[in-house]
C-alpha atoms as a PDB file:
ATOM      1  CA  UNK A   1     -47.887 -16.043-110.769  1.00  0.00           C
ATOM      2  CA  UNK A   2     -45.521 -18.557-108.525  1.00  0.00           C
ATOM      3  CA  UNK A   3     -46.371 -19.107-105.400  1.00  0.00           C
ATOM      4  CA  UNK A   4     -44.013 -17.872-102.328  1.00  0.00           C
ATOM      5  CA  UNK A   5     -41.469 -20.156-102.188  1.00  0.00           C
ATOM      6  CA  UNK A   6     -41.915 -22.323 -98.353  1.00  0.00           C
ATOM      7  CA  UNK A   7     -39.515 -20.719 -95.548  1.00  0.00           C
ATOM      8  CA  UNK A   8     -37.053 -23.496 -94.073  1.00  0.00           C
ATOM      9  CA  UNK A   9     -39.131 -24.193 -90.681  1.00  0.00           C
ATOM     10  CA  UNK A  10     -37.214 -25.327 -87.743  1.00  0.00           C
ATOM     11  CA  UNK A  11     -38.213 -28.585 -86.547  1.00  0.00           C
ATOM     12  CA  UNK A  12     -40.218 -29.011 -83.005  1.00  0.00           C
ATOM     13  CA  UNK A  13     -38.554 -28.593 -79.635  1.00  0.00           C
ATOM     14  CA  UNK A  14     -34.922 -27.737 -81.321  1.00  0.00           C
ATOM     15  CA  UNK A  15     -33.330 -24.418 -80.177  1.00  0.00           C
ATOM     16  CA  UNK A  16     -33.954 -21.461 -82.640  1.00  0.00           C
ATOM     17  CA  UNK A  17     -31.086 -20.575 -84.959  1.00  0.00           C
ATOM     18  CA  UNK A  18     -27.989 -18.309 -83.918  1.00  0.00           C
ATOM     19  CA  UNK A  19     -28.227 -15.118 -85.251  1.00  0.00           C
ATOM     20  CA  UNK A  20     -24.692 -14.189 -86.125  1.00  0.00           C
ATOM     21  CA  UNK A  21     -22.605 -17.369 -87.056  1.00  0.00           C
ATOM     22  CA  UNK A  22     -21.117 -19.967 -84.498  1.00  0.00           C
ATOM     23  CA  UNK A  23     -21.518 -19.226 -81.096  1.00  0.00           C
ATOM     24  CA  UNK A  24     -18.374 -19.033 -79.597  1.00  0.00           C
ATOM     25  CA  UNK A  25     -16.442 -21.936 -77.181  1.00  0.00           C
ATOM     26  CA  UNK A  26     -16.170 -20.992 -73.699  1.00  0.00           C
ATOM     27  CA  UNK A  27     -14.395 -22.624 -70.482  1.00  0.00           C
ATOM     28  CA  UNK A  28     -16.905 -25.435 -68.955  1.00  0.00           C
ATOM     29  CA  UNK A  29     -19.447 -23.896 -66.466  1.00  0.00           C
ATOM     30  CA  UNK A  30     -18.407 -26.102 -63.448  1.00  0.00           C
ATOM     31  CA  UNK A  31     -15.489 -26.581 -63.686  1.00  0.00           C
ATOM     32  CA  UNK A  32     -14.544 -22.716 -64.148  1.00  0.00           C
ATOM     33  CA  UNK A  33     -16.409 -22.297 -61.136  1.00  0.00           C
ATOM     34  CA  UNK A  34     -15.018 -24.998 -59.029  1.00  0.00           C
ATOM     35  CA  UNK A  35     -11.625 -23.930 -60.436  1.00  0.00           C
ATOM     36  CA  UNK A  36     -12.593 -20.019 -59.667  1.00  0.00           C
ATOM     37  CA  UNK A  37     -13.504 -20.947 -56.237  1.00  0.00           C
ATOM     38  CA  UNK A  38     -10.718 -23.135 -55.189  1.00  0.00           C
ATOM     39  CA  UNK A  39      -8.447 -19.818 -56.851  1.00  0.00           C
ATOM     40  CA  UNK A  40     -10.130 -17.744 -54.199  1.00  0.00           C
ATOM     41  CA  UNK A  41      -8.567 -20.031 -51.188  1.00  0.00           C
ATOM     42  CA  UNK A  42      -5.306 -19.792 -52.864  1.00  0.00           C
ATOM     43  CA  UNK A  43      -5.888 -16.079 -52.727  1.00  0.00           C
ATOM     44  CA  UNK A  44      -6.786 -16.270 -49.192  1.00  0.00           C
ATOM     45  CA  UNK A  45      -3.530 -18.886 -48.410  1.00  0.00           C
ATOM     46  CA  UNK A  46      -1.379 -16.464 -49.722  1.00  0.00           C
ATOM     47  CA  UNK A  47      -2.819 -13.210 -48.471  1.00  0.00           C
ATOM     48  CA  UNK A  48      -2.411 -15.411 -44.740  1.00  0.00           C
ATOM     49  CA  UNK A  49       0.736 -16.122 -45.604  1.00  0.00           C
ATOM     50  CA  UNK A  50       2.104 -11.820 -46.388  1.00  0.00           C
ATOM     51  CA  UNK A  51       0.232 -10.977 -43.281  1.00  0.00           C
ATOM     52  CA  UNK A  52       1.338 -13.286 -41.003  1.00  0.00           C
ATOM     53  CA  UNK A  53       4.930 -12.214 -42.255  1.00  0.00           C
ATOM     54  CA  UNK A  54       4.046  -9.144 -41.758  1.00  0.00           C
ATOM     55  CA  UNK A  55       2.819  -9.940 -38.069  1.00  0.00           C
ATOM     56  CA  UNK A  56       6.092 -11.645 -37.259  1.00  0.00           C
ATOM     57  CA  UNK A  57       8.029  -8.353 -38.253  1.00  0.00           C
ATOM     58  CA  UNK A  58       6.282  -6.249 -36.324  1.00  0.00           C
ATOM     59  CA  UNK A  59       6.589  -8.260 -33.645  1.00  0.00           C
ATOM     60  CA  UNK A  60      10.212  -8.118 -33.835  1.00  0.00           C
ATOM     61  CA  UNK A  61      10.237 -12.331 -34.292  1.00  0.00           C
ATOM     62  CA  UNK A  62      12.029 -12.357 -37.771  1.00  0.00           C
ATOM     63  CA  UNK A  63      15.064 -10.557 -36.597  1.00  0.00           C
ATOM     64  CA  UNK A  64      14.213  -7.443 -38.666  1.00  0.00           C
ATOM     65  CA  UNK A  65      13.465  -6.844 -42.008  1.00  0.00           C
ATOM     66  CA  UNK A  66      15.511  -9.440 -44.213  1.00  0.00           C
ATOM     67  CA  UNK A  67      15.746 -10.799 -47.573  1.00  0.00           C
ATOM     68  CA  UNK A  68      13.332 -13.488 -46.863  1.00  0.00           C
ATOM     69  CA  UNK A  69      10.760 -12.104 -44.868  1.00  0.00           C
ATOM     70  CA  UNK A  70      10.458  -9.311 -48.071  1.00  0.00           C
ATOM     71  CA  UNK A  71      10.379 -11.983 -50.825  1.00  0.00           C
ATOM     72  CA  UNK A  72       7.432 -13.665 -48.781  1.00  0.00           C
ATOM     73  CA  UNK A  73       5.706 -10.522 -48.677  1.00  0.00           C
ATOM     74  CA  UNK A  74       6.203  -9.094 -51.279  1.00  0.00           C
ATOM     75  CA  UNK A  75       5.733 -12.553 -53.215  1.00  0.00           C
ATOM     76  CA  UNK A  76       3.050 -13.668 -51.588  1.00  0.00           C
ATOM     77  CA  UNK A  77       0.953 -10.461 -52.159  1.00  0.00           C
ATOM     78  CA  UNK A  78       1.707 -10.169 -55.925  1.00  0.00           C
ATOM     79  CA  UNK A  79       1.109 -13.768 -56.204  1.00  0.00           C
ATOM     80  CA  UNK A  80      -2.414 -13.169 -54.770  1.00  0.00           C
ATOM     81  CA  UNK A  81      -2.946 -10.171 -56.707  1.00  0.00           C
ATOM     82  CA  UNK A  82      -1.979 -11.898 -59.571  1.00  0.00           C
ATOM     83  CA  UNK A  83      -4.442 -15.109 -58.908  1.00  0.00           C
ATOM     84  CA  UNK A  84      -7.293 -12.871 -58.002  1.00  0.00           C
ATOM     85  CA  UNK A  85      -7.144 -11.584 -61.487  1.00  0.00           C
ATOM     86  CA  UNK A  86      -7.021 -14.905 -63.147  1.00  0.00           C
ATOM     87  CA  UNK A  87      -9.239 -16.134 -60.926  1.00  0.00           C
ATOM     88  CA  UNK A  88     -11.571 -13.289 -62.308  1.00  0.00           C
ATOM     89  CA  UNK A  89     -11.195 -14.323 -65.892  1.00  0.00           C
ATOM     90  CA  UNK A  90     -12.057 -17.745 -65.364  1.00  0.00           C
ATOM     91  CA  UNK A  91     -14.972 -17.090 -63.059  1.00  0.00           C
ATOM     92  CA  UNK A  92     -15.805 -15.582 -66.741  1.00  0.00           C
ATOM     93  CA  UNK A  93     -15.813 -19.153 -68.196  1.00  0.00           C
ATOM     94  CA  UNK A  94     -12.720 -17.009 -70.965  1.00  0.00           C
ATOM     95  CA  UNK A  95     -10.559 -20.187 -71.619  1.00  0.00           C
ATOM     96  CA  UNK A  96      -7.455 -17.783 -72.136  1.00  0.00           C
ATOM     97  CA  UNK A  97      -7.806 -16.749 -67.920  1.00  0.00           C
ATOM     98  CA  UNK A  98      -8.311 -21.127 -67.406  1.00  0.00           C
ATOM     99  CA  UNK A  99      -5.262 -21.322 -68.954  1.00  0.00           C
ATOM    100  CA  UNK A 100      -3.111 -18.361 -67.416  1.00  0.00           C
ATOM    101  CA  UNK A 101      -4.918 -19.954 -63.915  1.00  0.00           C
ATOM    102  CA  UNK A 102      -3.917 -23.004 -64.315  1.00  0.00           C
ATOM    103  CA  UNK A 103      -0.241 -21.672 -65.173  1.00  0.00           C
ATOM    104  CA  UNK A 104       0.582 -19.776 -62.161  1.00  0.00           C
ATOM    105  CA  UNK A 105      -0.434 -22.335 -59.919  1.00  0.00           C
ATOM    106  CA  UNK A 106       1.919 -24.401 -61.379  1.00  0.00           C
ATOM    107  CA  UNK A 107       4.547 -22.026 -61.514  1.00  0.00           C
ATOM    108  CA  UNK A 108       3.459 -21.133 -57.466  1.00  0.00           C
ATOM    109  CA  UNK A 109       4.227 -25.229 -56.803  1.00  0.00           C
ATOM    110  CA  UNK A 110       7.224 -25.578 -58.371  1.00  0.00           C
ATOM    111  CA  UNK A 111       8.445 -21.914 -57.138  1.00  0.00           C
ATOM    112  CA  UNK A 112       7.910 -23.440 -53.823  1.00  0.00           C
ATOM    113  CA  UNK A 113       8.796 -27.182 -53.750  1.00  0.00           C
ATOM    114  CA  UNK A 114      12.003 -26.779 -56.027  1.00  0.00           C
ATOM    115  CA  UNK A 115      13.103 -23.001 -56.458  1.00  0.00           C
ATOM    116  CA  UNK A 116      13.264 -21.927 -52.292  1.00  0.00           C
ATOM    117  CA  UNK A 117      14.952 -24.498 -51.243  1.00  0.00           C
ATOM    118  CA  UNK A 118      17.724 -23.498 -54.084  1.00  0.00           C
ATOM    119  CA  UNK A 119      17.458 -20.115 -53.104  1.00  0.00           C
ATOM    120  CA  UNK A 120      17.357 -20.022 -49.203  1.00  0.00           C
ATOM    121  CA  UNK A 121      20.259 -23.138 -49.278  1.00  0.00           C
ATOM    122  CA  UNK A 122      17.963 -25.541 -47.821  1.00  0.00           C
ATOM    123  CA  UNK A 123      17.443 -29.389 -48.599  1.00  0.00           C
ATOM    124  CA  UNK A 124      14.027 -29.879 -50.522  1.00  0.00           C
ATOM    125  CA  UNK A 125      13.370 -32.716 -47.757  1.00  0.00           C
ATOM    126  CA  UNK A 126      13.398 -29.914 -44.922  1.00  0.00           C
ATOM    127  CA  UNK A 127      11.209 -27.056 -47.297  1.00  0.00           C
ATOM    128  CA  UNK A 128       8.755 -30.135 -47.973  1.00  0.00           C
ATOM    129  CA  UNK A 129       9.009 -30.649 -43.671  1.00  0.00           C
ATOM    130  CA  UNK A 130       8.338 -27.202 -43.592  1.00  0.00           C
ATOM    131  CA  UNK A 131       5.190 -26.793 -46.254  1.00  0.00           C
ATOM    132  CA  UNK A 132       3.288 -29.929 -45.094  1.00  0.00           C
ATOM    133  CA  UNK A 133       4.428 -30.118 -41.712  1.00  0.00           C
ATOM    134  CA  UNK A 134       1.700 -27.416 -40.562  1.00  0.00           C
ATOM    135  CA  UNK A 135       3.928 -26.679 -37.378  1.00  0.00           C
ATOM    136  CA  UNK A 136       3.420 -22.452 -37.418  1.00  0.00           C
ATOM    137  CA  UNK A 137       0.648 -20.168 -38.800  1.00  0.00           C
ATOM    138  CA  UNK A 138       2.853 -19.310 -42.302  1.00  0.00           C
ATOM    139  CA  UNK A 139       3.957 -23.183 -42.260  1.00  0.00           C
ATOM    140  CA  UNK A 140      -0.241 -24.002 -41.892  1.00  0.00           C
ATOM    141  CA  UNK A 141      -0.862 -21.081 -44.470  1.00  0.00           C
ATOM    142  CA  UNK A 142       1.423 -22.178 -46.993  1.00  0.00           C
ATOM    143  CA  UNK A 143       0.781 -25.499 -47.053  1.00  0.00           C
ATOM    144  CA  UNK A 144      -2.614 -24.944 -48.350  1.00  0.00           C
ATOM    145  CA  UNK A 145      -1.591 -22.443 -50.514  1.00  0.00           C
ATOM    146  CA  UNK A 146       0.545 -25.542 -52.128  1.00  0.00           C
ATOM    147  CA  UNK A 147      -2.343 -27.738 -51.828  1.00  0.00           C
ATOM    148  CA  UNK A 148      -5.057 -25.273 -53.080  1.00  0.00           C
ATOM    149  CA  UNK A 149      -2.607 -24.532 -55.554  1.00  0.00           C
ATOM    150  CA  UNK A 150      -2.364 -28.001 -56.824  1.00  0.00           C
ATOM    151  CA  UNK A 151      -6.347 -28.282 -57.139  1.00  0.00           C
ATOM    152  CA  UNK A 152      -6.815 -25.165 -58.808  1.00  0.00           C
ATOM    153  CA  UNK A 153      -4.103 -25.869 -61.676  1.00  0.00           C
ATOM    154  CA  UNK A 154      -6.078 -29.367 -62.282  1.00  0.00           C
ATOM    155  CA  UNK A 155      -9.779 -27.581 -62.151  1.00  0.00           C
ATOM    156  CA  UNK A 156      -8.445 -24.936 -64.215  1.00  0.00           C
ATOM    157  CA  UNK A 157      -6.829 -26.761 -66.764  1.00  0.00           C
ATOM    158  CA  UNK A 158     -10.277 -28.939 -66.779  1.00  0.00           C
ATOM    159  CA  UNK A 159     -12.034 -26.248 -67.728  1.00  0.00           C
ATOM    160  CA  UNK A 160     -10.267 -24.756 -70.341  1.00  0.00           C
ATOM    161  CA  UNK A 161      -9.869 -28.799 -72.060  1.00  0.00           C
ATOM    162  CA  UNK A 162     -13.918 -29.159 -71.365  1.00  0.00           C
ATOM    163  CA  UNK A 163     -15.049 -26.347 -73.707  1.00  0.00           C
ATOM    164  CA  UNK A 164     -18.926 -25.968 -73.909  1.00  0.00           C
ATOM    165  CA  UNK A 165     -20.522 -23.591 -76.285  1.00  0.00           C
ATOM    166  CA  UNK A 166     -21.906 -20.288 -74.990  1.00  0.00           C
ATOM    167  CA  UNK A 167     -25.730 -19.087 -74.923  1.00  0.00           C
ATOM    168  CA  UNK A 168     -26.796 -18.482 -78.697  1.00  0.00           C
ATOM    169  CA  UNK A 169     -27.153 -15.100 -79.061  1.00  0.00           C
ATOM    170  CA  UNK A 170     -31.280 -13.749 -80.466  1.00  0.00           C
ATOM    171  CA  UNK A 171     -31.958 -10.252 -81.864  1.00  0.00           C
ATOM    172  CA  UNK A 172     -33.902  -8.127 -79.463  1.00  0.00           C
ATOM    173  CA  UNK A 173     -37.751  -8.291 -79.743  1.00  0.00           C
ATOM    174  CA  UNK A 174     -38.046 -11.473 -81.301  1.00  0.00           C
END
């Protein structure tokens, strides 16, 4: 009669084996936060920015409803709908919603350094006067939408490049 043969023993103060394979790569842990959390002031930029649009039409300042005063409405609330999602996803440390972060904040900054100034017919010298010159509440609001913008693409896209492992999953009971 053989003996048993000796089980494979884990050696002292190392973590107990995944059960399952690999444990899969998520977004880094700080860095989604930071990046989740600077998202959320975006959100809140841009959610300042539709309402106080919103304010200046119904107080007849915007000379009724026009073209513009709808694409910043409308734009700015889908674009904070759209980051509060994201925002969501990354808060999840998923490096898929890092990614799709980082993205439209990008695509926010360069909608509104390069493309309004194309589409309202206005020098990018005056739209740049206008984003970071802080002069009315929407000026003050989107500003730091662009600048909260600009910090969440970079924490974002930290995150996603800074991939940690996730929690190694153990059967119940054991």
């Amino acid at each position: 009669m053989q003996p048993n043969p000796s089980q494979p023993v884990p050696p002292p103060h190392s973590p107990p084996p995944a059960v399952g394979g690999p444990t899969p790569k998520r977004a880094n842990a700080a860095a989604a936060r930071a990046a989740g959390v600077l998202a959320l002031l975006t959100v809140a930029m841009l959610t300042w920015f539709a309402l106080q649009d919103i304010f200046y039409l119904d107080q007849g300042m915007t000379g009724g409803l026009t073209g513009k005063v709808l694409v910043n409405v409308l734009g700015g609330a889908t674009a904070a709908g759209v980051l509060l999602v994201a925002a969501g996803f990354t808060f999840a440390r998923r490096i898929p919603g890092a990614w799709t972060l980082c993205g439209l904040c990008t695509g926010f900054i360069v909608a509104n350094v390069a493309l309004a100034p194309v589409m309202w017919g206005v020098s990018i010298g005056d739209q740049l006067a206008w984003i970071f010159g802080f002069q009315k509440s929407n000026g003050i609001a989107v500003g730091l939408a662009t600048i909260f913008g600009a910090l969440t693409a970079a924490t974002a896209a930290a995150a996603a490049l800074v991939k940690s492992h996730g929690p190694a999953v153990t059967p119940p009971g054991s």
